[in-house]
C-alpha atoms as a PDB file:
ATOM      1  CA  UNK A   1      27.265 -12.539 -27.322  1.00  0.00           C
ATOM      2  CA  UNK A   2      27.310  -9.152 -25.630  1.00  0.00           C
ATOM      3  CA  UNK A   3      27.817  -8.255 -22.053  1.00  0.00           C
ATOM      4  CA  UNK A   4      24.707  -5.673 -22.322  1.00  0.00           C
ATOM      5  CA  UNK A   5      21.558  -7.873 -23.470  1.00  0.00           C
ATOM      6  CA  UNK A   6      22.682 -10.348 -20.456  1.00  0.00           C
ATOM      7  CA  UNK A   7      22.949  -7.540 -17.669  1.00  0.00           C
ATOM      8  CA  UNK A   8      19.526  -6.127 -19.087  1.00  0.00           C
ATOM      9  CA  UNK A   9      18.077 -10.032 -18.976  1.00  0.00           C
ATOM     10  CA  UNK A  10      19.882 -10.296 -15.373  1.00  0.00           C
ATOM     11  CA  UNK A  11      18.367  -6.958 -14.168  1.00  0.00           C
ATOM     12  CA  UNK A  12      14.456  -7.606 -15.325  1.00  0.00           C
ATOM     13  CA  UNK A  13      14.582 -11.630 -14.104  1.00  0.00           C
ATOM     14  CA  UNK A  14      15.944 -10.092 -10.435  1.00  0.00           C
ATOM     15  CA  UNK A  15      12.615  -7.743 -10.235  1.00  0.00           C
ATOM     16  CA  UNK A  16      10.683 -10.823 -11.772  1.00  0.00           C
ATOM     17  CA  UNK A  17      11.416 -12.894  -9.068  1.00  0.00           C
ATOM     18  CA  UNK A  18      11.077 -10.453  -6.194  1.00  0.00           C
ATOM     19  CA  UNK A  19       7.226  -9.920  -7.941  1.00  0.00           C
ATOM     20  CA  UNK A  20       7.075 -13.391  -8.152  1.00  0.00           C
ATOM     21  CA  UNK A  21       7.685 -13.946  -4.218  1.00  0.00           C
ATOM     22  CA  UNK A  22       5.732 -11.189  -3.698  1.00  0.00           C
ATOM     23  CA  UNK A  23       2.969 -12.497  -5.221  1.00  0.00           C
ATOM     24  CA  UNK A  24       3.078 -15.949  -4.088  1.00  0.00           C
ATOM     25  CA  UNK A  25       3.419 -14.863  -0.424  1.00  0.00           C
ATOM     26  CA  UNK A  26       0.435 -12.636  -0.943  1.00  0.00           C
ATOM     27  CA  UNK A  27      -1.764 -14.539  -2.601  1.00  0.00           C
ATOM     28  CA  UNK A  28      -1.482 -17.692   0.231  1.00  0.00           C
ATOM     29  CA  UNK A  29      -1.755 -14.847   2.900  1.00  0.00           C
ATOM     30  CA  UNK A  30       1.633 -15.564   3.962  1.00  0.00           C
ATOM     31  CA  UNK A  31       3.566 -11.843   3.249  1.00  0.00           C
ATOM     32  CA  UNK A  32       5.077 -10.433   6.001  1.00  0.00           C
ATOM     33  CA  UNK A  33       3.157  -7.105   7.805  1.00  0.00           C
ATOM     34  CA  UNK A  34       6.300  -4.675   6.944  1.00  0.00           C
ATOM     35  CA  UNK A  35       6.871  -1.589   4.893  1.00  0.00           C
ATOM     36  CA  UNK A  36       9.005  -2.731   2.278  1.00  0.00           C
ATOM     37  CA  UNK A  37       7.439  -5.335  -0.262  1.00  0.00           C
ATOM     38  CA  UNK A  38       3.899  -5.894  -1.371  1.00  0.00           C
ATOM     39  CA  UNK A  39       1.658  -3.113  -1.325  1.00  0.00           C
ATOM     40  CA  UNK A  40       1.996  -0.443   1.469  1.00  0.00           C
ATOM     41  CA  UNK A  41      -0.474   2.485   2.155  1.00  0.00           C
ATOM     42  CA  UNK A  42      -2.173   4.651   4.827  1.00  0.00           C
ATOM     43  CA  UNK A  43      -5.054   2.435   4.111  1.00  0.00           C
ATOM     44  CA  UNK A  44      -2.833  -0.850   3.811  1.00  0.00           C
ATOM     45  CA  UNK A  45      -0.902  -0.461   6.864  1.00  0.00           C
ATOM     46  CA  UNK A  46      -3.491   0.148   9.385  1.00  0.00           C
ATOM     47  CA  UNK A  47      -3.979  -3.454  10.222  1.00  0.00           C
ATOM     48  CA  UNK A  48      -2.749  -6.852   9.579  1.00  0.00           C
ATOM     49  CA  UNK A  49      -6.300  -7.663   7.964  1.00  0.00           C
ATOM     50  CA  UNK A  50      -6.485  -4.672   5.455  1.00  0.00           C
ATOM     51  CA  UNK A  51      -2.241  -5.444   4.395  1.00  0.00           C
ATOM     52  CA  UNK A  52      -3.288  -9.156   3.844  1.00  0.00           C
ATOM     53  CA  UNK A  53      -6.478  -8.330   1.737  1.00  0.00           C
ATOM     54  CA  UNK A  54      -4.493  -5.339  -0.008  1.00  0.00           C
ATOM     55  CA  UNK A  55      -1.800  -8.377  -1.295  1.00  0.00           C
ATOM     56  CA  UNK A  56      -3.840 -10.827  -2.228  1.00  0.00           C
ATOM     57  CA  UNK A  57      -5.495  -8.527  -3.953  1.00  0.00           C
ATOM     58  CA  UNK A  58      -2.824  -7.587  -5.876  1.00  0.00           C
ATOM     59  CA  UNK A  59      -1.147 -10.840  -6.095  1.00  0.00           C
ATOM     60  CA  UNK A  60      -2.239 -12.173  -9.638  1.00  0.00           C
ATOM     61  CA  UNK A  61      -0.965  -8.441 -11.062  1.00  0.00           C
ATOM     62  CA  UNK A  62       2.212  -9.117  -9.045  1.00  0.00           C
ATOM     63  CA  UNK A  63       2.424 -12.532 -10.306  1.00  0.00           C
ATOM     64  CA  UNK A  64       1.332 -11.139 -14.106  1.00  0.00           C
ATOM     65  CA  UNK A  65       3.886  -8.101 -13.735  1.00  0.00           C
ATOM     66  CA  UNK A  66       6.926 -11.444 -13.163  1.00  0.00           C
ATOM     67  CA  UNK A  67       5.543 -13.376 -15.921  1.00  0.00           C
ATOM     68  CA  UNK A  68       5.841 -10.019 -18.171  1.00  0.00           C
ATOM     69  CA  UNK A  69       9.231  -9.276 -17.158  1.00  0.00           C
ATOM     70  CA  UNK A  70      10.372 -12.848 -17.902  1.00  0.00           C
ATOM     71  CA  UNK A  71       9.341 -12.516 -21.098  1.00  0.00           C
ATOM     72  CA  UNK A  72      11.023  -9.489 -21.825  1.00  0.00           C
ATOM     73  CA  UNK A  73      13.915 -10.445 -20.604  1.00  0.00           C
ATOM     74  CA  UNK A  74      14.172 -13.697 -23.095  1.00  0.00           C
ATOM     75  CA  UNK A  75      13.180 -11.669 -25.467  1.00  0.00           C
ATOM     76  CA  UNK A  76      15.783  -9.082 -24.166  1.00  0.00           C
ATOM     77  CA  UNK A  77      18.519 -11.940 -24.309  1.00  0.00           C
ATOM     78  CA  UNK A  78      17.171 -13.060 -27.857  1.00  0.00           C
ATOM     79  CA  UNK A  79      17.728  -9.957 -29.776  1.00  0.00           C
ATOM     80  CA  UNK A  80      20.693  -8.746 -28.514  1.00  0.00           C
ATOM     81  CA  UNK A  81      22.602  -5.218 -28.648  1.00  0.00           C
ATOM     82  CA  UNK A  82      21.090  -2.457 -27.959  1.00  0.00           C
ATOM     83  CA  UNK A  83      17.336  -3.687 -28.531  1.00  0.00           C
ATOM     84  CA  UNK A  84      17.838  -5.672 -25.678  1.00  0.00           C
ATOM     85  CA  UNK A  85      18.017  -2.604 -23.568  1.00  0.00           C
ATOM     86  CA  UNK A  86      14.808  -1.426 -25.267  1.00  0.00           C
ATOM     87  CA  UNK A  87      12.834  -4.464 -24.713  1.00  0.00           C
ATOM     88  CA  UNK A  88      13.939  -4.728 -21.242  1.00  0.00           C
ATOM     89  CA  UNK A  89      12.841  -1.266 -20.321  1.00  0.00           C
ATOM     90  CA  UNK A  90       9.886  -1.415 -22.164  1.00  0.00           C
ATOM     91  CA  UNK A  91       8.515  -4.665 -20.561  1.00  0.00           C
ATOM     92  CA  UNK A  92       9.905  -2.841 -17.120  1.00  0.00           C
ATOM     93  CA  UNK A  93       7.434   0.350 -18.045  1.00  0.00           C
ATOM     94  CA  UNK A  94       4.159  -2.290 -18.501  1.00  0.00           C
ATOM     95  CA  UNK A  95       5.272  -4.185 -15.247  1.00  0.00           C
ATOM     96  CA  UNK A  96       5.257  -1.210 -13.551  1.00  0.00           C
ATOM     97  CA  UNK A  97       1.494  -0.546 -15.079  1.00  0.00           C
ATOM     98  CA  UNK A  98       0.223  -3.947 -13.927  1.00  0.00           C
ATOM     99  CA  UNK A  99       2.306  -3.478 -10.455  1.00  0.00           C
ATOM    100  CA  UNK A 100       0.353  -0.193 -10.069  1.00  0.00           C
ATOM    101  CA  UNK A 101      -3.247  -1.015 -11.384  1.00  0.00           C
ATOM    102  CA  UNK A 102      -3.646  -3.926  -8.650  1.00  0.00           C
ATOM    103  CA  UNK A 103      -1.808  -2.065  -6.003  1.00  0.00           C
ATOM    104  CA  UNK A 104      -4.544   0.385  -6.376  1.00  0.00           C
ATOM    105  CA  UNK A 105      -7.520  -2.110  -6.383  1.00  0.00           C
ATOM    106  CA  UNK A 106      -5.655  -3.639  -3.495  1.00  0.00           C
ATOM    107  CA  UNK A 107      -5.027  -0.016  -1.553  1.00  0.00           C
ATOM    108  CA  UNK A 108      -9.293   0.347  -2.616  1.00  0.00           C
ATOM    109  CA  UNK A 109     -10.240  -3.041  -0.974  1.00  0.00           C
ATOM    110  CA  UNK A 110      -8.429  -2.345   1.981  1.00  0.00           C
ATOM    111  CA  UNK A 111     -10.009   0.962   2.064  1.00  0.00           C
ATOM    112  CA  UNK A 112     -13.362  -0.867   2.522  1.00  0.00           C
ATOM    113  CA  UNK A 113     -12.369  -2.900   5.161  1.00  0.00           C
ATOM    114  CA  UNK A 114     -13.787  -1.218   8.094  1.00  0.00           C
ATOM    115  CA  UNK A 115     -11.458   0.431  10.576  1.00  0.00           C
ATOM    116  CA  UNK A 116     -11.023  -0.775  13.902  1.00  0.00           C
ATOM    117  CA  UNK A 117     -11.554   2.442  16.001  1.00  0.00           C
ATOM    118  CA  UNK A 118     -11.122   2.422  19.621  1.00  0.00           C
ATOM    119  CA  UNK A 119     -13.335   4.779  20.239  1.00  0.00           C
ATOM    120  CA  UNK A 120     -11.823   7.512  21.439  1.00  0.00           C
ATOM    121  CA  UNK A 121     -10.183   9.508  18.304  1.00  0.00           C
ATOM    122  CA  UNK A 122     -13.468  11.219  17.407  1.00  0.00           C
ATOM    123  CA  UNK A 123     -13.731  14.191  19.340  1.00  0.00           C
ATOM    124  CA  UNK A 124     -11.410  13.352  22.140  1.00  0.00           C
ATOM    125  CA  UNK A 125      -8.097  14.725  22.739  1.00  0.00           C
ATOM    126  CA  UNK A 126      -6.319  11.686  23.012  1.00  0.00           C
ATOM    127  CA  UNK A 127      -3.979  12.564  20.071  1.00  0.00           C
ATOM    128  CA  UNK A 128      -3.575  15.984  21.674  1.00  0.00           C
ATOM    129  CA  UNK A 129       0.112  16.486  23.530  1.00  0.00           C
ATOM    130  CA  UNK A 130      -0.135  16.133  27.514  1.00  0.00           C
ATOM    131  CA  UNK A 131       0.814  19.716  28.710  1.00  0.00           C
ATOM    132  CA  UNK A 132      -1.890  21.544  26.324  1.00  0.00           C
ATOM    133  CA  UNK A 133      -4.395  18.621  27.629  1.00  0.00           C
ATOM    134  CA  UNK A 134      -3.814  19.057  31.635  1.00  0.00           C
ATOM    135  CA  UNK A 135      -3.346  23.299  31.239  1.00  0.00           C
ATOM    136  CA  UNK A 136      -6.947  23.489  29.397  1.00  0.00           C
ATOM    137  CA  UNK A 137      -9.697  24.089  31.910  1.00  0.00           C
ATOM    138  CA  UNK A 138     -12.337  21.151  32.168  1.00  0.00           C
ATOM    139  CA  UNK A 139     -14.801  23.273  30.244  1.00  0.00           C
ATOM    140  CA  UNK A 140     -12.655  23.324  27.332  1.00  0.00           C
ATOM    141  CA  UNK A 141     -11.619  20.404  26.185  1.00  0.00           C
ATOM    142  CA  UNK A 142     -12.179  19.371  22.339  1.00  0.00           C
ATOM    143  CA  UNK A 143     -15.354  16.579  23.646  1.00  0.00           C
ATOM    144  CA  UNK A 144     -17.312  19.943  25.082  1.00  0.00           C
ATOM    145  CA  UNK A 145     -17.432  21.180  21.329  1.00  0.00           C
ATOM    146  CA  UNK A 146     -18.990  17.751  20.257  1.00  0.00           C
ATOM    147  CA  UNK A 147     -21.728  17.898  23.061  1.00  0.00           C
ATOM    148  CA  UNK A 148     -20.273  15.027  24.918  1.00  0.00           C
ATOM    149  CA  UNK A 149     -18.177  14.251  28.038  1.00  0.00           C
ATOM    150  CA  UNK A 150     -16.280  12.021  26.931  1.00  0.00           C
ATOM    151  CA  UNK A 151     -14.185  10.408  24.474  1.00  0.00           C
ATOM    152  CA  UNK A 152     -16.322   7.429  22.009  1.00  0.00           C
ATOM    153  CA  UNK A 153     -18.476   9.778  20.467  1.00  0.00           C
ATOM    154  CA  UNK A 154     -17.744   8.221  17.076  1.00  0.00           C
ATOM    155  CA  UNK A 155     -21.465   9.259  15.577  1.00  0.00           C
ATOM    156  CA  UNK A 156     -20.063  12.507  15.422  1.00  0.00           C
ATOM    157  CA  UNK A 157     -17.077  11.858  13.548  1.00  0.00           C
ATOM    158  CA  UNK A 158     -15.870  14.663  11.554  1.00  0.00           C
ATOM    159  CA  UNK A 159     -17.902  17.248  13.474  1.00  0.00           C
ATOM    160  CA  UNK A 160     -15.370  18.823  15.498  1.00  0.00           C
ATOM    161  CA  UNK A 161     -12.613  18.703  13.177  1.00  0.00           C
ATOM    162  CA  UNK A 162     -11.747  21.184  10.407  1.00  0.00           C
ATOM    163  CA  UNK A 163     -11.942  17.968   8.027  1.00  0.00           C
ATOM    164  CA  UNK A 164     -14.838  17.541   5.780  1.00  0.00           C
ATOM    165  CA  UNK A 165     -16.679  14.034   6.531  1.00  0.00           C
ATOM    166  CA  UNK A 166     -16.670  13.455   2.753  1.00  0.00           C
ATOM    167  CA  UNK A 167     -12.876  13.630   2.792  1.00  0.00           C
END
């Protein structure tokens, strides 16, 4: 037997068990909050609630995604020469589809969550450095252009930025 189909079998079964964990771990809820494995996004990585939803989610694609590159990697191993290669790389290419069709449902459900706003980063200057906070006269600071004195403003959300609220 050739060394190349078992380093092309050797190379798919490593990603197919990292999906694998990955899966398991995010469908029981039990993936680690961290920005390296299982699905990460702005929308994902805003809480512990919306990276947990996001994964299990996505955890039967994850867990799909393994059981496709196991196959292809038998197969891979079956074959031999340099089919192997192309039946590793092309059950790699329709991993990668499933990995990135439930990542997005899972980035989309997190999306919905709703966002757990303090209250003060509509129309407040919180985010705003210090020095251009304390040299700006009382009269101008960003809550006078909202019509309010103070920071939790939130119904006007998108009114004093350049943003569109649609966005």
């Amino acid at each position: 037997m050739s060394v190349l189909p078992v380093v092309a079998a050797v190379l798919v079964f490593a990603l197919a068990a990292v999906w694998a964990v990955v899966g398991v771990l995010g469908l029981i809820g039990r993936l680690p909050f961290n920005r390296w494995i299982g699905v990460r996004a702005d929308e994902t990585m805003r809480s512990r609630e919306a990276f947990d939803l996001a994964n299990r989610v996505a955890a039967p694609g994850m867990l799909a995604a393994a059981g496709i590159l196991l196959l292809s990697g038998l197969v891979a191993l079956g074959v031999g020469g340099y089919w192997s290669i192309v039946f590793a790389v092309v059950g790699l290419i329709a991993a990668l589809f499933v990995v990135g069709l439930v990542s997005a449902y899972g980035v989309r459900a997190a999306a919905a969550l709703p966002s757990d706003d303090d209250g003060c980063s509509c129309c407040s200057s919180h985010d705003a450095p210090a020095a251009v906070e304390d040299a700006a006269p009382a009269h101008e600071s960003p809550a006078d252009d909202c019509g309010t004195s103070s920071c939790g403003a939130c119904s006007l959300r998108g009114v004093c930025s350049n943003e569109s609220a649609q966005a």
